[in-house]
Protein backbone atom coordinates (compact mmCIF):
# COMPACT_ATOMS: atom_id res chain seq x y z
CA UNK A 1 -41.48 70.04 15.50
CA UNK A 2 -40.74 73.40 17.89
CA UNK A 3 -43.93 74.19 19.15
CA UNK A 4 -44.50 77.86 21.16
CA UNK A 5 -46.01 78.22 24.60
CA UNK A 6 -49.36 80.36 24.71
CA UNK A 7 -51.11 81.33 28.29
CA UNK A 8 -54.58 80.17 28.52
CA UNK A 9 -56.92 83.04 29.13
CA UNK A 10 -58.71 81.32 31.94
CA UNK A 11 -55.93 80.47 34.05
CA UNK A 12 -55.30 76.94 35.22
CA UNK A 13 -57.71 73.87 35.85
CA UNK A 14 -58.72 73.65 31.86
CA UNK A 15 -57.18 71.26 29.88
CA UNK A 16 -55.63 71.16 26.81
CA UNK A 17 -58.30 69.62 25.10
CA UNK A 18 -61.29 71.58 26.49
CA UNK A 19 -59.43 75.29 25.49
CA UNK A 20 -60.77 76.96 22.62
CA UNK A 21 -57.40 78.44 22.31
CA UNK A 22 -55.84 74.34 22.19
CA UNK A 23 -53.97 73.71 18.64
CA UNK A 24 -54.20 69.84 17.50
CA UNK A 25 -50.12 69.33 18.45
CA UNK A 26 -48.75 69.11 21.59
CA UNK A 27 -44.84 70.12 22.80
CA UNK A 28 -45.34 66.52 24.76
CA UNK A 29 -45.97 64.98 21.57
CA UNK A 30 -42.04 66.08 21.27
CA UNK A 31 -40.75 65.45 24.29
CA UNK A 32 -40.49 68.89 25.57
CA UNK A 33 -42.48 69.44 29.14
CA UNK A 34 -45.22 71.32 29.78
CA UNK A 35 -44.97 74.63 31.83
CA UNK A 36 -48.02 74.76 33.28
CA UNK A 37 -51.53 72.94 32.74
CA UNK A 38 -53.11 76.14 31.82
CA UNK A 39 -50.89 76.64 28.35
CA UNK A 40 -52.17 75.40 25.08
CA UNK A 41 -49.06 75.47 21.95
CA UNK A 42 -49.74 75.75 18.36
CA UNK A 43 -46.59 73.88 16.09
CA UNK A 44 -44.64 76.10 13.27
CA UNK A 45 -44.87 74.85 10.75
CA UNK A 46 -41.44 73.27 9.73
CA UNK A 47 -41.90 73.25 5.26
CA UNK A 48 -42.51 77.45 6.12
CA UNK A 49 -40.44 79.83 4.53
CA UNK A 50 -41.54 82.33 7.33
CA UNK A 51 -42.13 82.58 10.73
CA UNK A 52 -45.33 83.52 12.20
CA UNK A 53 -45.77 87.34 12.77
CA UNK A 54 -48.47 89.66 14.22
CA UNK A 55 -49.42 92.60 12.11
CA UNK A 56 -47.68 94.63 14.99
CA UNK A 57 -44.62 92.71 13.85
CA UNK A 58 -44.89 92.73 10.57
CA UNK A 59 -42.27 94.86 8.29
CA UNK A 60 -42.17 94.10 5.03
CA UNK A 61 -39.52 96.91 4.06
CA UNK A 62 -36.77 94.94 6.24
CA UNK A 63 -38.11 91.39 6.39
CA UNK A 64 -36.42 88.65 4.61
CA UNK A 65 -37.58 85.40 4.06
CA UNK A 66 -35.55 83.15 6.56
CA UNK A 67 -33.76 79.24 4.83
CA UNK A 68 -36.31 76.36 5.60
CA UNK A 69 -35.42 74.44 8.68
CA UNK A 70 -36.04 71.18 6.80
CA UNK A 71 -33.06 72.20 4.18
CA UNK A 72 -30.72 72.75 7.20
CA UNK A 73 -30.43 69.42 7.53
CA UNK A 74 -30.86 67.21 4.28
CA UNK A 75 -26.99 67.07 4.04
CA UNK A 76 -26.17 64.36 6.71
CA UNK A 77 -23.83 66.57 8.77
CA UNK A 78 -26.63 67.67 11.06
CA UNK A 79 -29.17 65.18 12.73
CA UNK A 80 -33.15 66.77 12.82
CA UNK A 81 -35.76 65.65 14.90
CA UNK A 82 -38.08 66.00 11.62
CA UNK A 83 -37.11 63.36 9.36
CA UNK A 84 -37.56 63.82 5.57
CA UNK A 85 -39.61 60.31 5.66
CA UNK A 86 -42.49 61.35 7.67
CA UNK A 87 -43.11 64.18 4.85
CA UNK A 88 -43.16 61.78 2.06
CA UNK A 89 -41.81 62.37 -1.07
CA UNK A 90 -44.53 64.63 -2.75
CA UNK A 91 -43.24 67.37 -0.19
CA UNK A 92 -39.67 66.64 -0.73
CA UNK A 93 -40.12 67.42 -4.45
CA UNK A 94 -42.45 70.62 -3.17
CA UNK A 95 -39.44 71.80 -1.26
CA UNK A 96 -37.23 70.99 -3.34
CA UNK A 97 -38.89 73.09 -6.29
CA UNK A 98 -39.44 75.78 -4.01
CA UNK A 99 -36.02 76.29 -3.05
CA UNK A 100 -34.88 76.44 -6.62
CA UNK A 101 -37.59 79.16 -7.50
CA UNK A 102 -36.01 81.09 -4.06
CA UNK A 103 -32.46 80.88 -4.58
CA UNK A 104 -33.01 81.43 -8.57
CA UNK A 105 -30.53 84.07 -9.77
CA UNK A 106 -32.26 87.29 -10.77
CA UNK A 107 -31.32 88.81 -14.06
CA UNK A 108 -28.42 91.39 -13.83
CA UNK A 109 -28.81 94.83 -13.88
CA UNK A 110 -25.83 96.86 -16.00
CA UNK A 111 -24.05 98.92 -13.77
CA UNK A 112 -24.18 102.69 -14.90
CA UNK A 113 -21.56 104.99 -14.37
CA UNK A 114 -23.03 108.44 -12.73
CA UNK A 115 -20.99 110.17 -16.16
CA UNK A 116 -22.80 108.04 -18.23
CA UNK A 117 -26.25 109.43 -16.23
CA UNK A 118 -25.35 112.93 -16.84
CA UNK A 119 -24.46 112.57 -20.23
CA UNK A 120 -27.71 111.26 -21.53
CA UNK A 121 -29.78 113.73 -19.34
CA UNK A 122 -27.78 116.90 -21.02
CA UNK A 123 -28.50 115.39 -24.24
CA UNK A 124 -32.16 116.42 -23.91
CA UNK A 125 -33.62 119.92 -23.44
CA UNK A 126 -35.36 118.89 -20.64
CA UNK A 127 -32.26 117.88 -18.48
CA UNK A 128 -30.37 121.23 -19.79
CA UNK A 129 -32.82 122.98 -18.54
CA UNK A 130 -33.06 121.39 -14.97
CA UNK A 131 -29.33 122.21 -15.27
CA UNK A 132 -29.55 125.47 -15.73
CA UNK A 133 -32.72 126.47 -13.61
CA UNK A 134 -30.18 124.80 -10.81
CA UNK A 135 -27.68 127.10 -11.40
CA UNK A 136 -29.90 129.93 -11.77
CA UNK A 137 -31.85 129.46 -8.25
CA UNK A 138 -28.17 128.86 -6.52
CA UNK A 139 -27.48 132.05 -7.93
CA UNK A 140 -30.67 133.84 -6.65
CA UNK A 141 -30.08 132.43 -3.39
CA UNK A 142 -26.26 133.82 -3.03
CA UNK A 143 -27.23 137.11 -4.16
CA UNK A 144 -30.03 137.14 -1.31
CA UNK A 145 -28.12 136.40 1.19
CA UNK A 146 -25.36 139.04 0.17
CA UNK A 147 -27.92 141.38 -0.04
CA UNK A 148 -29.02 140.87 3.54
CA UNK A 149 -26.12 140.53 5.00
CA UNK A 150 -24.97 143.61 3.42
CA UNK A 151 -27.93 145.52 4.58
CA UNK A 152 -27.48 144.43 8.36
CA UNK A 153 -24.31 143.73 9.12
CA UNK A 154 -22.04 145.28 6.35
CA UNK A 155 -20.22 148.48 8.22
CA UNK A 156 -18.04 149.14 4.87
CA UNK A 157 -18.67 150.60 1.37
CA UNK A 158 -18.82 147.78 -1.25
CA UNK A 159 -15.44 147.14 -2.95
CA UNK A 160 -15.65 147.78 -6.54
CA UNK A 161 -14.52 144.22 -7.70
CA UNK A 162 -17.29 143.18 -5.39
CA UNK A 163 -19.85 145.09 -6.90
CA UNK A 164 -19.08 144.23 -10.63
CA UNK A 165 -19.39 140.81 -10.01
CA UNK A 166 -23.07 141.11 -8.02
CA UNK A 167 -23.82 142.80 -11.39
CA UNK A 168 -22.77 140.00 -13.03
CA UNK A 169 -24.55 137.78 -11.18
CA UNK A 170 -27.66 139.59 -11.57
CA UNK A 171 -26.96 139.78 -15.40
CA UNK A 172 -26.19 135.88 -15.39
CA UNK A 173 -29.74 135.19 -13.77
CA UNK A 174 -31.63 137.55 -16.34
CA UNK A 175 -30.34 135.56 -18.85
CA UNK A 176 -30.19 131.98 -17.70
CA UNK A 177 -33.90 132.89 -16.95
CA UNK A 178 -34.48 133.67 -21.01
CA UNK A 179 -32.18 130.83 -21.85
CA UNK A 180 -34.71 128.46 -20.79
CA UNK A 181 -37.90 129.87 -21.59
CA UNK A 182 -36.38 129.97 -25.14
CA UNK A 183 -34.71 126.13 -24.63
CA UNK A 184 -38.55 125.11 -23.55
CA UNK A 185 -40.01 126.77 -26.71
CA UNK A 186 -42.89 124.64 -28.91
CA UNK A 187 -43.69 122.30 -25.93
CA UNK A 188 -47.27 123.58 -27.26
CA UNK A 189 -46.86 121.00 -30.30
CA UNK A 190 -46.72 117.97 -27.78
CA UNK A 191 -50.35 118.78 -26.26
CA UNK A 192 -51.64 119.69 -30.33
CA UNK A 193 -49.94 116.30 -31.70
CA UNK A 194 -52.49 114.60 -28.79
CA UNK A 195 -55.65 116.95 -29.43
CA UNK A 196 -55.00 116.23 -33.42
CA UNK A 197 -54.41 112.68 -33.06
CA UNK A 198 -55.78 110.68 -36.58
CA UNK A 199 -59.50 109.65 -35.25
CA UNK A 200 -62.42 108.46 -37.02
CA UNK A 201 -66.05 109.27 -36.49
CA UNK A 202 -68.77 107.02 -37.46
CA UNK A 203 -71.14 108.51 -40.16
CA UNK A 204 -74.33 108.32 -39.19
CA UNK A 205 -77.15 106.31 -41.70
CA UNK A 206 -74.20 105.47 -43.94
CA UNK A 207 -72.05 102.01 -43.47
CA UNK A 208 -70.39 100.92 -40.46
CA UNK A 209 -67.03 100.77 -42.72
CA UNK A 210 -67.78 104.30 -43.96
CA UNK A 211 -65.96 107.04 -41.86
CA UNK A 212 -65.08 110.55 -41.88
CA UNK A 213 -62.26 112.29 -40.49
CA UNK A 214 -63.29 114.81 -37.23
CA UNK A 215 -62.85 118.60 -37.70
CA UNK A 216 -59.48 120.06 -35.76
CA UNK A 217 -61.83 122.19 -33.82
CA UNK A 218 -64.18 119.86 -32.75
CA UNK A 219 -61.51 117.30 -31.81
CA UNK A 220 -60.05 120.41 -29.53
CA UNK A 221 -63.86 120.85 -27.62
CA UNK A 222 -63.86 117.37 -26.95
CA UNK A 223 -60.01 116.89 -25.60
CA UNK A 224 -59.40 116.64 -21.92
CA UNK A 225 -59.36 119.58 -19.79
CA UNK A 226 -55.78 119.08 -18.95
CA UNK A 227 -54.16 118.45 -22.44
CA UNK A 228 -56.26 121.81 -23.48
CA UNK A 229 -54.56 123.66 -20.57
CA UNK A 230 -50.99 122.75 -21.56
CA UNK A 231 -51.62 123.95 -24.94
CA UNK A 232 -52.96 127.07 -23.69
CA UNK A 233 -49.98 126.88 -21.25
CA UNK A 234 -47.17 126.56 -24.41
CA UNK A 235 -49.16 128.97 -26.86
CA UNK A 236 -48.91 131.89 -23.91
CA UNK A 237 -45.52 131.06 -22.55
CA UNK A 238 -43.82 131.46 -26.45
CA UNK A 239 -45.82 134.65 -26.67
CA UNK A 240 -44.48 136.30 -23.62
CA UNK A 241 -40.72 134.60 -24.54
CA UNK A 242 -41.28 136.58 -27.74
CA UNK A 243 -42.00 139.58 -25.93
CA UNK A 244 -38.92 139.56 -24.22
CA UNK A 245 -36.64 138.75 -27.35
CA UNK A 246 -38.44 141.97 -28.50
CA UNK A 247 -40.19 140.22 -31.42
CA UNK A 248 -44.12 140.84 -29.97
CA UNK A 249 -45.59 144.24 -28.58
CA UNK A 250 -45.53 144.76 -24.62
CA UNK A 251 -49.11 144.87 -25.13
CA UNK A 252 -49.54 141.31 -26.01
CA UNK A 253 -46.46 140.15 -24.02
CA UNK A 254 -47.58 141.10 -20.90
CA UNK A 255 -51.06 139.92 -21.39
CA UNK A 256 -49.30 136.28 -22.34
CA UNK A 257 -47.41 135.92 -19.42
CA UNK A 258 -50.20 136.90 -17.12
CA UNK A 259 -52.07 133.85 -18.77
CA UNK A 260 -49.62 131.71 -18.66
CA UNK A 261 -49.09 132.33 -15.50
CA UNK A 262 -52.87 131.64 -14.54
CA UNK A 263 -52.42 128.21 -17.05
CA UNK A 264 -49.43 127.21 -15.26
CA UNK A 265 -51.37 127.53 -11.81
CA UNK A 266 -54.89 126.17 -12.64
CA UNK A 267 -52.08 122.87 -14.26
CA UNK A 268 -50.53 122.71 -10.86
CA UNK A 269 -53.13 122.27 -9.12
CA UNK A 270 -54.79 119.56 -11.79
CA UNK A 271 -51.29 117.68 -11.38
CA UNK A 272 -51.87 117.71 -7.32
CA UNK A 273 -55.49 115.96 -7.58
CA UNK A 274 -53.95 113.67 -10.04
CA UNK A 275 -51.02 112.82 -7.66
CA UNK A 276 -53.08 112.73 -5.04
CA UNK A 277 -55.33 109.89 -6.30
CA UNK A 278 -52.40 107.92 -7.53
CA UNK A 279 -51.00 108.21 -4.01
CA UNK A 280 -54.58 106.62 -2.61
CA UNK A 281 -54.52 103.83 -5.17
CA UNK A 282 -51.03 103.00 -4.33
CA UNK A 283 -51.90 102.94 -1.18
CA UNK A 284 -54.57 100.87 -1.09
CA UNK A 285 -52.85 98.25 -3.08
CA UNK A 286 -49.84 98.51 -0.67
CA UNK A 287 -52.28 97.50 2.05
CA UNK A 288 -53.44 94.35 0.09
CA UNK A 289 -50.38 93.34 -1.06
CA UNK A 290 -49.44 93.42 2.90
CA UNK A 291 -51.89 91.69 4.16
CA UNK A 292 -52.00 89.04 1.57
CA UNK A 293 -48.72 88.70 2.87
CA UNK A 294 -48.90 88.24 6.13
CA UNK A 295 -51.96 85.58 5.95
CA UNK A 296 -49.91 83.68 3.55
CA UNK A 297 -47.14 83.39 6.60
CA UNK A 298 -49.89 81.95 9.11
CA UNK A 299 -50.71 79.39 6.25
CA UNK A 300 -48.93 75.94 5.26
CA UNK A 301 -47.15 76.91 2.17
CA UNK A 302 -46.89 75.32 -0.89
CA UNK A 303 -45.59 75.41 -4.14
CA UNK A 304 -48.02 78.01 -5.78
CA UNK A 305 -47.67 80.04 -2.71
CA UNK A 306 -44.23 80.42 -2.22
CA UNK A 307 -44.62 81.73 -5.83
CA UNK A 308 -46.84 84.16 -5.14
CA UNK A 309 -45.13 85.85 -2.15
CA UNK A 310 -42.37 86.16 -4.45
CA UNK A 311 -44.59 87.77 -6.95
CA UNK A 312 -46.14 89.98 -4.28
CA UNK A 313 -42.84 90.38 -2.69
CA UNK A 314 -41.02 92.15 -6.11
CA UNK A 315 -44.76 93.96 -6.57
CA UNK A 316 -44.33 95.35 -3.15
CA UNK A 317 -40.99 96.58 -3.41
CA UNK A 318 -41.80 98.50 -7.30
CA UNK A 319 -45.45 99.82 -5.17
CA UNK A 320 -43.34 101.94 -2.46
CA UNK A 321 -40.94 103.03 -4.82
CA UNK A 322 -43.47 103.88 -7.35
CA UNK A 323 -44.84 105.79 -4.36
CA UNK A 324 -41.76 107.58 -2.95
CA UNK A 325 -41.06 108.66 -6.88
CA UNK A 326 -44.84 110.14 -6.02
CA UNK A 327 -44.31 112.08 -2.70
CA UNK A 328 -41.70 113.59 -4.61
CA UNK A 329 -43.87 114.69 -7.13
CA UNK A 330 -46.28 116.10 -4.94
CA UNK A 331 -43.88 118.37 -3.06
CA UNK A 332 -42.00 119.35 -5.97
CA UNK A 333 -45.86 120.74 -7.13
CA UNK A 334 -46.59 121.91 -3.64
CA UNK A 335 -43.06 124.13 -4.31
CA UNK A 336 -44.55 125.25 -7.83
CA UNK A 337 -47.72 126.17 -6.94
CA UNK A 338 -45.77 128.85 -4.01
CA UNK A 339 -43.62 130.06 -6.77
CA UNK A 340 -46.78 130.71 -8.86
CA UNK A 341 -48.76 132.29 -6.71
CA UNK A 342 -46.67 135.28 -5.64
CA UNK A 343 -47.34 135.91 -9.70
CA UNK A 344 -50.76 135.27 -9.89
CA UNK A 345 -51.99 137.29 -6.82
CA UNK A 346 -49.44 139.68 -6.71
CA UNK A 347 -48.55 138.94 -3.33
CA UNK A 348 -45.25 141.33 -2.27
CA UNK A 349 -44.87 139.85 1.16
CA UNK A 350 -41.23 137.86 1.86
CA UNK A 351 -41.64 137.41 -2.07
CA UNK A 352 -37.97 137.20 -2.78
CA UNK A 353 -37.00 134.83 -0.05
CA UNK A 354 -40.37 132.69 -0.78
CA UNK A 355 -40.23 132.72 -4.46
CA UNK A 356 -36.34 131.75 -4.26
CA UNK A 357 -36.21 129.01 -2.19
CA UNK A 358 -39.09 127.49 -3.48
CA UNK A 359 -37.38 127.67 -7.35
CA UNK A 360 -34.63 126.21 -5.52
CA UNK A 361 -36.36 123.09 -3.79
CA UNK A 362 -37.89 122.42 -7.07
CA UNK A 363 -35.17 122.61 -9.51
CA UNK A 364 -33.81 119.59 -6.92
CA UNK A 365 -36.53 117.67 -6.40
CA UNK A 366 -37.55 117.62 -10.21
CA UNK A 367 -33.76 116.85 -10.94
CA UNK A 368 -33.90 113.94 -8.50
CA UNK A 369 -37.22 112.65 -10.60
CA UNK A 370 -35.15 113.00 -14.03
CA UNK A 371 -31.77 111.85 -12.49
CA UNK A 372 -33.40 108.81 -10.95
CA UNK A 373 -35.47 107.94 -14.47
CA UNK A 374 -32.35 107.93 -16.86
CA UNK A 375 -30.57 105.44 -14.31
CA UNK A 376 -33.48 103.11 -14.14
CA UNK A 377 -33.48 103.79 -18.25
CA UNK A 378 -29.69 103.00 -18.77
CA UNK A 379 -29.85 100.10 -16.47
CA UNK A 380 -32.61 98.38 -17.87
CA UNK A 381 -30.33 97.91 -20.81
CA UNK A 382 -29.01 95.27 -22.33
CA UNK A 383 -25.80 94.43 -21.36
């Protein structure tokens, strides 16, 4: 059994035996010589999947768990100074089960083609319109920078092919704007379906099986803050899309969009707290997961151990990517909530550049979210 050197504290003149810092095996026990009269060794372990780590060591993004010396040497080729006898047969069927659980195929994944990705996310109205809010911010941001670069360092008149298609351009963003505030129409019914949902209330001094059905506005007073604001949210945005397709007065349109602009805010900043407490519980339970981890590598493993690191192992790697799907959230709402608020406080300061490449950084990041979740979808298919 390899054994590892550690320096006693207290320098030389202590014994082995007398150390607090002595482990019950020796390296003479192995024939290996001592360094020094001051060490004291502690033995790995030789059934262990893992080496010993410290926690300054310890990366559990990178780290895979290493083939156990005792299997390196079961075949004959190879002599080891750890014969199989001296574990007894109990741990040779312990290893031997643990090994199979380890090298265990995994169920295959289907391989998706990226095509095959993009065709299912156009085939909803929410991908079409993460298509099309991408081409409209790429737009915004090319007619920006012409417009600034014409302004400082343009020393010609425009060209007239040049400035038909900048009007186009500008026409193709006024309507790719209105082309998805009318694709996103009736999202309203998604927050009603949840505040209308069939629930009973109990009438009181009548039988427990006796029930009445609760009144549509009394089910909407006692609905969650957030599924009340999205309804809000979907009633006002369809108003102002009306007002704009010239079916509502500009009375009532503009008083809409000013609401809906206020909705979509107050929501944004709901989502962050909500984000932001997923990100803490995540957290936390990456921390656990960690250091449950790392004690069960300074422990002698068995069979319903090496289980469980495999367990906590897969749980590990679906917690960080649970929480990088998360950051992204957070920042794509962090981009939002900009956009948003050069409409809700009027703000006029570096509003174009701020407003566009803020759309922009969200349109990506909430394409990334939608990209990535049709993959997983399609891949979690059967084959």
């Amino acid at each position: 059994m390899s054994s590892i050197s550690v320096l006693h504290p207290l320098g030389g003149g202590a014994s082995d035996q007398d150390s607090s810092f002595s482990y019950p095996y020796s390296s003479s026990e192995y024939g290996h010589e001592r360094s020094g009269s001051s060490s004291a060794t502690f033995a790995l372990n030789p059934a262990s999947s893992r080496p010993p780590s410290t926690a300054a060591s310890l990366n559990l993004r990178t780290r895979t768990p290493r083939t156990s010396i005792i299997g390196n040497f079961t075949d004959g080729v190879n002599k080891s100074p750890f014969d199989m006898s001296t574990y007894g047969e109990a741990n040779e069927k312990e290893e031997a089960s643990s090994e199979t659980n380890e090298l265990a195929p995994t169920k295959p994944t289907k391989s998706v083609r990226t095509i095959e990705i993009w065709k299912e996310i156009f085939l909803t109205s929410t991908g079409r319109d993460k298509a099309l809010k991408l081409i409209q911010y790429s737009i915004r941001v090319y007619l920006l920078f012409h417009l600034r670069s014409s302004k400082y360092f343009r020393r010609q008149p425009q060209k007239p092919w040049e400035a038909d298609m900048i009007a186009g351009l500008q026409k193709a963003y006024s309507g790719l704007s209105l082309s998805r505030k009318c694709m996103i129409m009736f999202n309203w019914l998604n927050p009603l379906a949840t505040v209308s949902a069939p629930e009973s209330l109990s009438t009181s001094g009548e039988g427990k099986g006796k029930t009445r059905p609760q009144p549509l506005l009394r089910k909407i007073l006692h609905s969650p803050p957030p599924v009340l604001l999205d309804l809000l949210c979907g009633i006002s945005d369809d108003l102002a899309t009306f007002y704009k397709l010239g079916l509502v007065p500009r009375r009532i349109g503009v008083r809409a969009e000013s609401l809906a602009d206020w909705c979509w805010f107050a929501g944004t900043l709901v989502d962050l707290v909500e984000v932001g407490v997923e990100l803490s519980i995540i957290g936390g339970a990456i921390t656990e997961i960690e250091s449950r981890l790392y004690s069960e590598t300074m422990t002698i493993p068995s069979l319903g151990t090496t289980a469980g690191q495999a367990t906590d192992e897969k749980e590990l790697v679906r917690l960080r990517r649970q929480q990088y799907w998360s950051k992204v959230q957070r920042l794509k709402l962090l981009m939002d909530l900009i956009f948003v608020s050069y409409d809700v406080f009027h703000l006029k300061r570096y509003s174009d550049i701020m407003k566009t490449f803020s759309g922009l950084a969200s349109a990506v990041l909430s394409s990334m979210k939608l990209y990535d979740k049709h993959h997983t979808t399609l891949s979690r298919s059967v084959v």
